[in-house]
PDB file of N, CA and C in Angstrom:
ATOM      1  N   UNK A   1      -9.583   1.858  -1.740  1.00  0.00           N
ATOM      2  CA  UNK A   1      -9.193   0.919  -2.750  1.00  0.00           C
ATOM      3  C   UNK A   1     -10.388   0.703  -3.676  1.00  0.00           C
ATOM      4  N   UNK A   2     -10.018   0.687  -4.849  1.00  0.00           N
ATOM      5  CA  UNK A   2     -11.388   0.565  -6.141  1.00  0.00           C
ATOM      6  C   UNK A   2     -11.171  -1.106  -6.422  1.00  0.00           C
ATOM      7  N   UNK A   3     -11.697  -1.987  -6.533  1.00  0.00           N
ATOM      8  CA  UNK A   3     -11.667  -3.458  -7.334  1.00  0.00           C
ATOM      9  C   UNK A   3     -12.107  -2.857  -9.071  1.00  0.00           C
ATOM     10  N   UNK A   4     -11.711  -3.874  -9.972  1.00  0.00           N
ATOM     11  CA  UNK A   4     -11.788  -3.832 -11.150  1.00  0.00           C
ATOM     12  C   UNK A   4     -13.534  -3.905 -11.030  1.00  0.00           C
ATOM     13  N   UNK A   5     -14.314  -4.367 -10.196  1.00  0.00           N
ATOM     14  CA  UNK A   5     -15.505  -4.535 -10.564  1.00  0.00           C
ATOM     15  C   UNK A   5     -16.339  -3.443  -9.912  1.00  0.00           C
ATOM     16  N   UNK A   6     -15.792  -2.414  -9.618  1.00  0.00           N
ATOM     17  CA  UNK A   6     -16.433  -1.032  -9.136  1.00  0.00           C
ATOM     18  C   UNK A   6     -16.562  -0.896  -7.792  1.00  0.00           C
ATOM     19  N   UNK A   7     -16.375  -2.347  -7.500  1.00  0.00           N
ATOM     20  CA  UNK A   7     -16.690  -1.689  -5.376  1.00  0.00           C
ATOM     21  C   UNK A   7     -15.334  -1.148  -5.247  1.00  0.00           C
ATOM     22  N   UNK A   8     -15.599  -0.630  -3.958  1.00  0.00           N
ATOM     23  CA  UNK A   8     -14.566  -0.056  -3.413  1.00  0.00           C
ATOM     24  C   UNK A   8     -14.236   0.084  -1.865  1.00  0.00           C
ATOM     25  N   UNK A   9     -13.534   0.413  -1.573  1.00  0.00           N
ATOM     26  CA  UNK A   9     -13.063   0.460   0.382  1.00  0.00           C
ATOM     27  C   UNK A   9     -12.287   1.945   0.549  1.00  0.00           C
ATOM     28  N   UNK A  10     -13.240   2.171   1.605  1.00  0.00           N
ATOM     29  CA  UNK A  10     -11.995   3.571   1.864  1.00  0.00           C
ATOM     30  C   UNK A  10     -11.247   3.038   2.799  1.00  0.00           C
ATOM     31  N   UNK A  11      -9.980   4.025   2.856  1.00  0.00           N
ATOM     32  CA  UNK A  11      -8.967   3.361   3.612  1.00  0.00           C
ATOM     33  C   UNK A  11      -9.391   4.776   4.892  1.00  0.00           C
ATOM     34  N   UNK A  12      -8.156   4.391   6.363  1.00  0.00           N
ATOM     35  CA  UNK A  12      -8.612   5.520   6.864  1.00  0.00           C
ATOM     36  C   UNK A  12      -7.633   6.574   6.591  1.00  0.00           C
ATOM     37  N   UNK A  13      -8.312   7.693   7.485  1.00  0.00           N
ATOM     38  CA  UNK A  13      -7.488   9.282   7.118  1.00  0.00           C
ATOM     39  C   UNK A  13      -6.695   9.220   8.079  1.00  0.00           C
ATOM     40  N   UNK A  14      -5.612   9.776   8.041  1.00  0.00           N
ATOM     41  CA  UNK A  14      -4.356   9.857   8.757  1.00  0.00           C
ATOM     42  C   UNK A  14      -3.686  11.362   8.435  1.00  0.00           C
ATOM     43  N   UNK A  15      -3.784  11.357   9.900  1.00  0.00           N
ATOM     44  CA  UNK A  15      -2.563  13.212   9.528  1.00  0.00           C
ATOM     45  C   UNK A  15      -1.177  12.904   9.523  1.00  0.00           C
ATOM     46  N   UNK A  16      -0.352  13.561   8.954  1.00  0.00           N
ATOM     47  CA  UNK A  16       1.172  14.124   9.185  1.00  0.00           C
ATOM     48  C   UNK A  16       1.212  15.353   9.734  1.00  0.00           C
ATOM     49  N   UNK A  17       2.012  15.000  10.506  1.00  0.00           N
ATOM     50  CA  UNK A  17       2.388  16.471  11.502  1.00  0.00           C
ATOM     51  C   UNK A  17       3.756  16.469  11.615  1.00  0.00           C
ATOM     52  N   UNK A  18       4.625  17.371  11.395  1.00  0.00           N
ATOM     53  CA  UNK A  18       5.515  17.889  11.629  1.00  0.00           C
ATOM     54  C   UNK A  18       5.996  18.552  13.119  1.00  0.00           C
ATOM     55  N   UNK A  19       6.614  18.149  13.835  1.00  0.00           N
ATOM     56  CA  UNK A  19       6.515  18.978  15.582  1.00  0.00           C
ATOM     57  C   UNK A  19       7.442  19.755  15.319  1.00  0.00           C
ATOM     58  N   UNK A  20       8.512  19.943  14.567  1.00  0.00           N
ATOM     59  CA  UNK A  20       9.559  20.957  14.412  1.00  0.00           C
ATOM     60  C   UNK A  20       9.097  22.326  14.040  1.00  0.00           C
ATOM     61  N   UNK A  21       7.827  22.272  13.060  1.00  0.00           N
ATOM     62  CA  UNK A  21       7.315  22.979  12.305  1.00  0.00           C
ATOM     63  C   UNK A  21       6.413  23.526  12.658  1.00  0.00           C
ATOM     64  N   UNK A  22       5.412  22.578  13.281  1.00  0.00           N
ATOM     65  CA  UNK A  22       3.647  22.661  13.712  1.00  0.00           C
ATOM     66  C   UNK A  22       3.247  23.224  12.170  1.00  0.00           C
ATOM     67  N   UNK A  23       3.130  22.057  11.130  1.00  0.00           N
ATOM     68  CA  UNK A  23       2.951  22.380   9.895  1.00  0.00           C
ATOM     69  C   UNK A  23       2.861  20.711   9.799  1.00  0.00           C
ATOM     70  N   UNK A  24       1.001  20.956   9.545  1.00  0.00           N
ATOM     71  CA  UNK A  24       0.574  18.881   9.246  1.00  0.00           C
ATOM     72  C   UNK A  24      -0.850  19.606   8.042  1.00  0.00           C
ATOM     73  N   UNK A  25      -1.154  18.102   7.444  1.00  0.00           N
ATOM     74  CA  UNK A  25      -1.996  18.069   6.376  1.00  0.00           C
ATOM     75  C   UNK A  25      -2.859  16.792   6.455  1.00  0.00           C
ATOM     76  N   UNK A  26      -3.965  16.956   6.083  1.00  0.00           N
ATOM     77  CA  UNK A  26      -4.905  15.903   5.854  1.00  0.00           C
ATOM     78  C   UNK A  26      -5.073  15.816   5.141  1.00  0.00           C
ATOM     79  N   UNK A  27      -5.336  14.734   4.391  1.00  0.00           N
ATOM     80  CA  UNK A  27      -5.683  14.689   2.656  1.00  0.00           C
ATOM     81  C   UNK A  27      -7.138  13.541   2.678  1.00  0.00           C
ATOM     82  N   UNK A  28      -8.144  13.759   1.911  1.00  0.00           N
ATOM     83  CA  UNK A  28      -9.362  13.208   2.079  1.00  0.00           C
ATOM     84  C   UNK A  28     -10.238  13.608   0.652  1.00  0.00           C
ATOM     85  N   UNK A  29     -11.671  12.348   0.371  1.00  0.00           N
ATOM     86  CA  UNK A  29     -11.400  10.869   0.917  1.00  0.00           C
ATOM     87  C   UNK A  29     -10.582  10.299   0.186  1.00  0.00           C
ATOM     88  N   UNK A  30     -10.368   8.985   0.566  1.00  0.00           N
ATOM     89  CA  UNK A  30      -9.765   8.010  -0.479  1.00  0.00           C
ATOM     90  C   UNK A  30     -10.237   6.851  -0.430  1.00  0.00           C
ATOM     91  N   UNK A  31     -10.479   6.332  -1.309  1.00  0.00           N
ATOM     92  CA  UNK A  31      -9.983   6.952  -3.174  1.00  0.00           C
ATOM     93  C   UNK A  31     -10.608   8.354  -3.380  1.00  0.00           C
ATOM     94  N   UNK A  32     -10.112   9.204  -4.120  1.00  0.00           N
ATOM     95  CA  UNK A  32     -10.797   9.961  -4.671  1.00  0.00           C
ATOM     96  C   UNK A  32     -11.102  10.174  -5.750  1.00  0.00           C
ATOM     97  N   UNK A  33     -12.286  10.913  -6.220  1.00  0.00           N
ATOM     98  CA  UNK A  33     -12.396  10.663  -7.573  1.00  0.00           C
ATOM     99  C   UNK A  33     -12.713  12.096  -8.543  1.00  0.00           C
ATOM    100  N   UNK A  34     -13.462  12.868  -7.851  1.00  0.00           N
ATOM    101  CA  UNK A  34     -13.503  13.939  -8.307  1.00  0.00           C
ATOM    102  C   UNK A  34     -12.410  15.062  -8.125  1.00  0.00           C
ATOM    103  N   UNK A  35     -12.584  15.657  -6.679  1.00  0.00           N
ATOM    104  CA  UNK A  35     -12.370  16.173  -5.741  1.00  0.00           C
ATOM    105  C   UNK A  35     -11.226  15.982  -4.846  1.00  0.00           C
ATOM    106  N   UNK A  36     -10.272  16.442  -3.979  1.00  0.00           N
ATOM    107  CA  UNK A  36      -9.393  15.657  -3.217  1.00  0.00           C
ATOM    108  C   UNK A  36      -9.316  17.389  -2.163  1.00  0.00           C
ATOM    109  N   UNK A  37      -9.763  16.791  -1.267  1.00  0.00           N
ATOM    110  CA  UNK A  37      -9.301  17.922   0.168  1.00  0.00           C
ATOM    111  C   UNK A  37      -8.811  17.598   0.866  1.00  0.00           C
ATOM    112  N   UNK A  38      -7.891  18.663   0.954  1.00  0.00           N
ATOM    113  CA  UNK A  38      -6.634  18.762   2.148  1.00  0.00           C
ATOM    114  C   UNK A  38      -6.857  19.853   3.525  1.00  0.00           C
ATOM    115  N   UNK A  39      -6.907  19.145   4.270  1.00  0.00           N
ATOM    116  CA  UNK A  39      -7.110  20.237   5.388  1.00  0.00           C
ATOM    117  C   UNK A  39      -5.690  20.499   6.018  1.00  0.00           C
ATOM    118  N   UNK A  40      -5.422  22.451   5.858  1.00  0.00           N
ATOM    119  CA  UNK A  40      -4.050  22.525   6.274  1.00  0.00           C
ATOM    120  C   UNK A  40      -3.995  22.920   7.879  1.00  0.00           C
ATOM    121  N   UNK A  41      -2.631  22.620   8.336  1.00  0.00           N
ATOM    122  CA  UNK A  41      -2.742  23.428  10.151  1.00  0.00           C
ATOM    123  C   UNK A  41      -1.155  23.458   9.726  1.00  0.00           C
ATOM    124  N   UNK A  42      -1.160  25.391  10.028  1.00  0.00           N
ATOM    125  CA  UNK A  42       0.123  25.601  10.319  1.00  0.00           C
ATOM    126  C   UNK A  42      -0.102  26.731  11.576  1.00  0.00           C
ATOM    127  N   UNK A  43       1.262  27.108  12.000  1.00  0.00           N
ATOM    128  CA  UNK A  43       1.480  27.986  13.148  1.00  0.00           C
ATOM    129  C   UNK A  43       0.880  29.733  12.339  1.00  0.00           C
ATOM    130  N   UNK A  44       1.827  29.935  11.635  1.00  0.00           N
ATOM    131  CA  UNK A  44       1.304  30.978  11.402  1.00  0.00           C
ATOM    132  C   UNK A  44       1.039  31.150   8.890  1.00  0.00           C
ATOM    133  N   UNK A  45       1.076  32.549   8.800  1.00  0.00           N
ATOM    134  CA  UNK A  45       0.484  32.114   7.158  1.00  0.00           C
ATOM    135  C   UNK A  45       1.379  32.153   6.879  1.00  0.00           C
ATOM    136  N   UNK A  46       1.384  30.957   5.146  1.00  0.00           N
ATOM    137  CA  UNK A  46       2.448  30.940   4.568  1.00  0.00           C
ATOM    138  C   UNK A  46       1.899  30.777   3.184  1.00  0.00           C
ATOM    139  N   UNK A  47       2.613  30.417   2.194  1.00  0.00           N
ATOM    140  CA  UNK A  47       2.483  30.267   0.581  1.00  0.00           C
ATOM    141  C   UNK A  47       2.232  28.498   0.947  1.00  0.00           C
ATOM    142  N   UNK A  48       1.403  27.588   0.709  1.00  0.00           N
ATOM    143  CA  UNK A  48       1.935  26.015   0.470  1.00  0.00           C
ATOM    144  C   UNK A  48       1.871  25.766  -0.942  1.00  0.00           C
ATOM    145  N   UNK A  49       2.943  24.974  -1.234  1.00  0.00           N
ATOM    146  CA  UNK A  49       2.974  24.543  -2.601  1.00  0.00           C
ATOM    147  C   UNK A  49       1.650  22.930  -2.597  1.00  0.00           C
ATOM    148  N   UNK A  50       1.382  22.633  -3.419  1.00  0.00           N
ATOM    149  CA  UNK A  50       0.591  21.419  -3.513  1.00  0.00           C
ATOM    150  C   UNK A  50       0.706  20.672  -4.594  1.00  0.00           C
ATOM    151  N   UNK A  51       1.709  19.600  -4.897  1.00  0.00           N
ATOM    152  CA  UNK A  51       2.011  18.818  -6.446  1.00  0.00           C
ATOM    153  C   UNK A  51       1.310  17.845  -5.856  1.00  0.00           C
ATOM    154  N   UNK A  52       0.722  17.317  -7.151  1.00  0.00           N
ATOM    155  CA  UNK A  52       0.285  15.840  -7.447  1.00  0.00           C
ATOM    156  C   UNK A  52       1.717  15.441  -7.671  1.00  0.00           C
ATOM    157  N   UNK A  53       1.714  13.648  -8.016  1.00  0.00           N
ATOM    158  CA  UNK A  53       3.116  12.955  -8.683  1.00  0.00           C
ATOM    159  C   UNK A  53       2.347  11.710  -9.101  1.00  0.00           C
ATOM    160  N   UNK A  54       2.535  11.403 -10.233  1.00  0.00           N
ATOM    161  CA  UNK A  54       2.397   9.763 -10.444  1.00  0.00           C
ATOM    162  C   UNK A  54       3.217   8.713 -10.162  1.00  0.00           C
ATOM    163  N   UNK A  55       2.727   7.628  -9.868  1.00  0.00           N
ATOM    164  CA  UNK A  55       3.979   6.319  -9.257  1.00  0.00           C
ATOM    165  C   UNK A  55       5.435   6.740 -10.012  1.00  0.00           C
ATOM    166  N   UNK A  56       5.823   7.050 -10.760  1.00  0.00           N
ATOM    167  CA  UNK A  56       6.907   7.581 -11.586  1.00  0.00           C
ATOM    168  C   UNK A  56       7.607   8.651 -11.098  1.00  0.00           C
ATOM    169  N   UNK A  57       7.289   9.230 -10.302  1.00  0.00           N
ATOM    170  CA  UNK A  57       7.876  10.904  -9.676  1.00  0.00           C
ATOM    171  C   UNK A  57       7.136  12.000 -10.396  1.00  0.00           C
ATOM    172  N   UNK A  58       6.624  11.955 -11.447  1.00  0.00           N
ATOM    173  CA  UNK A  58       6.079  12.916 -12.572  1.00  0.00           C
ATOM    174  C   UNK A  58       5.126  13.553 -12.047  1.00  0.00           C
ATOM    175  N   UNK A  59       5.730  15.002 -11.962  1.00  0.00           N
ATOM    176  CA  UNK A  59       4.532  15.718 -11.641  1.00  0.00           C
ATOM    177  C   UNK A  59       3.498  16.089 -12.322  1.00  0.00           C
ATOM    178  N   UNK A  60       1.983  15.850 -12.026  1.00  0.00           N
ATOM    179  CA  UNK A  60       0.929  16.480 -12.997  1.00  0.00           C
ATOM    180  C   UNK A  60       0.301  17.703 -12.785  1.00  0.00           C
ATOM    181  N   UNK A  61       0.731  17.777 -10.971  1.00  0.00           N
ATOM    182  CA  UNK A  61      -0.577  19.043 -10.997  1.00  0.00           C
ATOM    183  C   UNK A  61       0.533  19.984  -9.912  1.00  0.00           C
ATOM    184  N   UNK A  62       0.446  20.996 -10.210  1.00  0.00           N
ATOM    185  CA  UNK A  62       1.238  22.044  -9.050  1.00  0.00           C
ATOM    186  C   UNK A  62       0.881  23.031  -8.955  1.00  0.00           C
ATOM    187  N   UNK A  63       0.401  23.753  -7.687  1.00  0.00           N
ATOM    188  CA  UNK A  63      -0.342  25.342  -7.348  1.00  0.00           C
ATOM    189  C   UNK A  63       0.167  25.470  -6.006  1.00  0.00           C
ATOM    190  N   UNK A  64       0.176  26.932  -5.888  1.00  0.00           N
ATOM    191  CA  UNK A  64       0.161  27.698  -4.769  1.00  0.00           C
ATOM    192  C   UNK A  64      -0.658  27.893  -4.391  1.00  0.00           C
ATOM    193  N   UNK A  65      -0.698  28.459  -3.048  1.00  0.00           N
ATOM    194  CA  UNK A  65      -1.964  28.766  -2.331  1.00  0.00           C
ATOM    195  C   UNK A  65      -1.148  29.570  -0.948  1.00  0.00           C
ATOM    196  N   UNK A  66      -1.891  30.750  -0.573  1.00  0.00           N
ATOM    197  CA  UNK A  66      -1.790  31.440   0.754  1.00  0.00           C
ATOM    198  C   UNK A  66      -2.962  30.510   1.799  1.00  0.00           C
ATOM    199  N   UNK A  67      -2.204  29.763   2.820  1.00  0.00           N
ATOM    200  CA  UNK A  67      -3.125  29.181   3.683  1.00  0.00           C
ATOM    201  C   UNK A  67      -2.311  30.134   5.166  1.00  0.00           C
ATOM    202  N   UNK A  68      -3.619  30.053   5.887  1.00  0.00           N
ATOM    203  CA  UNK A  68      -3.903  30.986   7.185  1.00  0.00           C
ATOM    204  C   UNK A  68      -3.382  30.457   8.162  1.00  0.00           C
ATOM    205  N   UNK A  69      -2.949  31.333   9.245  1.00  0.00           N
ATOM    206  CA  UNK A  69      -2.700  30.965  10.104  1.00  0.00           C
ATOM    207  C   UNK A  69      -3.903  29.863  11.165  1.00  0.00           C
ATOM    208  N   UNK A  70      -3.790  28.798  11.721  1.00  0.00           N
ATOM    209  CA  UNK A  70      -4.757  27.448  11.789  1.00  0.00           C
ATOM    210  C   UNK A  70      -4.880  26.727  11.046  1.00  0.00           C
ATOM    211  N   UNK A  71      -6.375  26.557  10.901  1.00  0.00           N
ATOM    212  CA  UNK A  71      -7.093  25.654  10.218  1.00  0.00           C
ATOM    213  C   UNK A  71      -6.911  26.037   8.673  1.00  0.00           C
ATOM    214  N   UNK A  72      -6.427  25.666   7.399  1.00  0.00           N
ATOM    215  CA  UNK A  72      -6.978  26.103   6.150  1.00  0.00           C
ATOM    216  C   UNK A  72      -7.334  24.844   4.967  1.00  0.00           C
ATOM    217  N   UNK A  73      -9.035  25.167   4.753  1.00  0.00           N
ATOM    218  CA  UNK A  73      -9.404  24.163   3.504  1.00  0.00           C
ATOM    219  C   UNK A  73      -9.142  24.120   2.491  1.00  0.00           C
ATOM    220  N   UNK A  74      -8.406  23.104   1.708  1.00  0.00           N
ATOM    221  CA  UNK A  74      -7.729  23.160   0.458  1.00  0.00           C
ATOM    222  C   UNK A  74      -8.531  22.215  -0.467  1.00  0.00           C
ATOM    223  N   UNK A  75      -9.636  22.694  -1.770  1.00  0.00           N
ATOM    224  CA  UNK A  75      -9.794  21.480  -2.351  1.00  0.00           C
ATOM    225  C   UNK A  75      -8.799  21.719  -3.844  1.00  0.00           C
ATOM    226  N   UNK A  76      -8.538  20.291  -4.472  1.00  0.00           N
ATOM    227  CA  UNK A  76      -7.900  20.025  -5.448  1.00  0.00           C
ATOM    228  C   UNK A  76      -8.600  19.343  -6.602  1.00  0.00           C
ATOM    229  N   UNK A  77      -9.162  19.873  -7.507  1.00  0.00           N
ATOM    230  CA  UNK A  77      -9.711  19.379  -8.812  1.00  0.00           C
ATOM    231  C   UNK A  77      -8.745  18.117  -9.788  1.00  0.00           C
ATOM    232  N   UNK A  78      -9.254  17.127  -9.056  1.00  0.00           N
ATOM    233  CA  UNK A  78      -8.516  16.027  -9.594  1.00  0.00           C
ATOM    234  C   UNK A  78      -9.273  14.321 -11.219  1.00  0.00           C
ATOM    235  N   UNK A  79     -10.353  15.453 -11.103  1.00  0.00           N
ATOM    236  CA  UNK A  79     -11.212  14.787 -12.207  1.00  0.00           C
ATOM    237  C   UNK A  79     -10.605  14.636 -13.383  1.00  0.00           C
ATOM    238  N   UNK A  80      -9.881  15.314 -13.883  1.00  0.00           N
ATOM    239  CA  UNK A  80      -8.869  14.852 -15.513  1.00  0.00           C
ATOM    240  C   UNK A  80      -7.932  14.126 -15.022  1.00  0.00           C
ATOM    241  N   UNK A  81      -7.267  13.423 -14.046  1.00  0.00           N
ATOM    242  CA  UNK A  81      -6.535  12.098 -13.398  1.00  0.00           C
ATOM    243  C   UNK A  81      -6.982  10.975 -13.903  1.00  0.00           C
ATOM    244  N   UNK A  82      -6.424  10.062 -14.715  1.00  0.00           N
ATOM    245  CA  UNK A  82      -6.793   8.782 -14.843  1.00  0.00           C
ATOM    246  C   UNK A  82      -6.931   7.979 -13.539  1.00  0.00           C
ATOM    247  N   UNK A  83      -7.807   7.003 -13.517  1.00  0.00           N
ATOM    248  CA  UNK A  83      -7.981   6.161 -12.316  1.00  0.00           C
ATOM    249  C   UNK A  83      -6.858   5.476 -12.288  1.00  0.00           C
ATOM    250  N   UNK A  84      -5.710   5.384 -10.832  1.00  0.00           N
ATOM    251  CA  UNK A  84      -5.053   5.084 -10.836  1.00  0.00           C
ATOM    252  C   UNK A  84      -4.357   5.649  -9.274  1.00  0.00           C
ATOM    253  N   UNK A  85      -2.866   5.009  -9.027  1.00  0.00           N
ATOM    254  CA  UNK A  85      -2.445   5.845  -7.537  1.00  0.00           C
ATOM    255  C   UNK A  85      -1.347   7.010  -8.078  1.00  0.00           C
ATOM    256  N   UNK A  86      -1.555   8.107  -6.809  1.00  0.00           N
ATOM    257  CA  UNK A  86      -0.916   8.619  -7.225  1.00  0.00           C
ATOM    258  C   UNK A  86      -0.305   9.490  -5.608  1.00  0.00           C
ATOM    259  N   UNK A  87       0.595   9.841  -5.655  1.00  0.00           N
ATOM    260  CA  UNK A  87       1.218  10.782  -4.504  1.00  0.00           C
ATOM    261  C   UNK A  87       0.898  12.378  -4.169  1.00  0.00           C
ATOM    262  N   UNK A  88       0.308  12.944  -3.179  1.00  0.00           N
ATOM    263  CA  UNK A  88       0.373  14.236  -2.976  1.00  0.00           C
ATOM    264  C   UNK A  88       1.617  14.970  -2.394  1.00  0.00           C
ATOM    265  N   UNK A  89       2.273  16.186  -2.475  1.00  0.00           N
ATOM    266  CA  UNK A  89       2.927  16.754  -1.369  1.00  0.00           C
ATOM    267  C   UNK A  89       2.719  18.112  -1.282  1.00  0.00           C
ATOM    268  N   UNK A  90       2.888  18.361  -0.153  1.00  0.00           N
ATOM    269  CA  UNK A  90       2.076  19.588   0.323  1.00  0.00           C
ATOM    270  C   UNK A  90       3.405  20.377   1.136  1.00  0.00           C
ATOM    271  N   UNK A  91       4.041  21.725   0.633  1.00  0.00           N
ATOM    272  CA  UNK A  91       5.521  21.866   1.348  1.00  0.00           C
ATOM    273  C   UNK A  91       4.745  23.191   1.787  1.00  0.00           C
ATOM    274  N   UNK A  92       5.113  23.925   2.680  1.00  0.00           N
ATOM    275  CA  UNK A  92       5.269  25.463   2.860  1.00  0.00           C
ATOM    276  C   UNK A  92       6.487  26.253   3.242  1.00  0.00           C
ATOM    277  N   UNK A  93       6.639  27.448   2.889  1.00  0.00           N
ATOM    278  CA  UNK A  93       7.944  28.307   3.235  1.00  0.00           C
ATOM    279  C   UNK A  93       8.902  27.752   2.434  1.00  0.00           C
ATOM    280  N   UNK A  94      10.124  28.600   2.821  1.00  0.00           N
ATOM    281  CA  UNK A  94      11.168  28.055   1.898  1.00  0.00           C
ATOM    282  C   UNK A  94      11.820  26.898   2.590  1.00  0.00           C
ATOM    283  N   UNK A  95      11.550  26.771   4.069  1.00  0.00           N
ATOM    284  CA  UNK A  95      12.956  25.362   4.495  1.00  0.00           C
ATOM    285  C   UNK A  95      11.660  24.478   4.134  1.00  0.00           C
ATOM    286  N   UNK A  96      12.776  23.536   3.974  1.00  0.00           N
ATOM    287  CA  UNK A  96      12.333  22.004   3.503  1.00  0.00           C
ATOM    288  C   UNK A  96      11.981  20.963   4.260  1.00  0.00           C
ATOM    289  N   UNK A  97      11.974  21.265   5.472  1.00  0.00           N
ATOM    290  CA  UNK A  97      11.529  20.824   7.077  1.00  0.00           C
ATOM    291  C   UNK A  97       9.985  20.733   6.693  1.00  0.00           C
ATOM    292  N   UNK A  98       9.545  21.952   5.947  1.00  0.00           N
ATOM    293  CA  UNK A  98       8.163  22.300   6.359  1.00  0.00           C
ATOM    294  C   UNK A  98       7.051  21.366   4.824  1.00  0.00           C
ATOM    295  N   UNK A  99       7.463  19.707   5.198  1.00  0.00           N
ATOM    296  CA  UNK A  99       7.128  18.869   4.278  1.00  0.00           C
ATOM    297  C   UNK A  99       6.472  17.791   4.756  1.00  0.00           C
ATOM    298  N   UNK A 100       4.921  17.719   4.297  1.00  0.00           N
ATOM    299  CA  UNK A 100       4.470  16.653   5.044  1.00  0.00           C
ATOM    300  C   UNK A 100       3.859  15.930   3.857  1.00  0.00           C
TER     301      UNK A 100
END
């Protein structure tokens, strides 16, 4: 959380995991300001999509990416973002299960 007067609080990190899937994401730190990394864990490789959204649904930012089977580091160049909240989602494959 940012205050109007520059301090700030991180909140903590929390995974989503999917058990149907074994397809979860971390997203880190927050707030963010430059930078925004996602650490991926899936079963095996896939394409993940990665949209930003503003409180509105509006998407600003959307890329692909081939992440590996395990562990895969994702950073996201989020410095042209106005300060403000905003939503990540992170899907892989084509079923829609695979949404965290």
């Amino acid at each position: 959380m940012a205050d109007r007067d520059g301090s700030f609080t991180y909140s903590k990190t929390i995974s989503l995991y999917n058990k149907a899937t074994g397809f979860a994401a971390i997203a880190y730190p927050n707030p963010v300001y430059d930078v925004l990394t996602l650490q991926i864990h899936i079963v095996a490789s896939l394409k993940v999509a990665i949209e930003v959204y503003d409180m509105s649904g509006k998407v600003l930012m959307r890329r692909q990416q081939l992440a590996g089977a395990g562990s895969s580091t994702v950073t996201v160049n989020v410095k042209s973002l106005s300060a403000g909240a905003y939503m990540v989602r992170v899907t892989g494959g084509a079923a829609s299960n695979n949404t965290v």
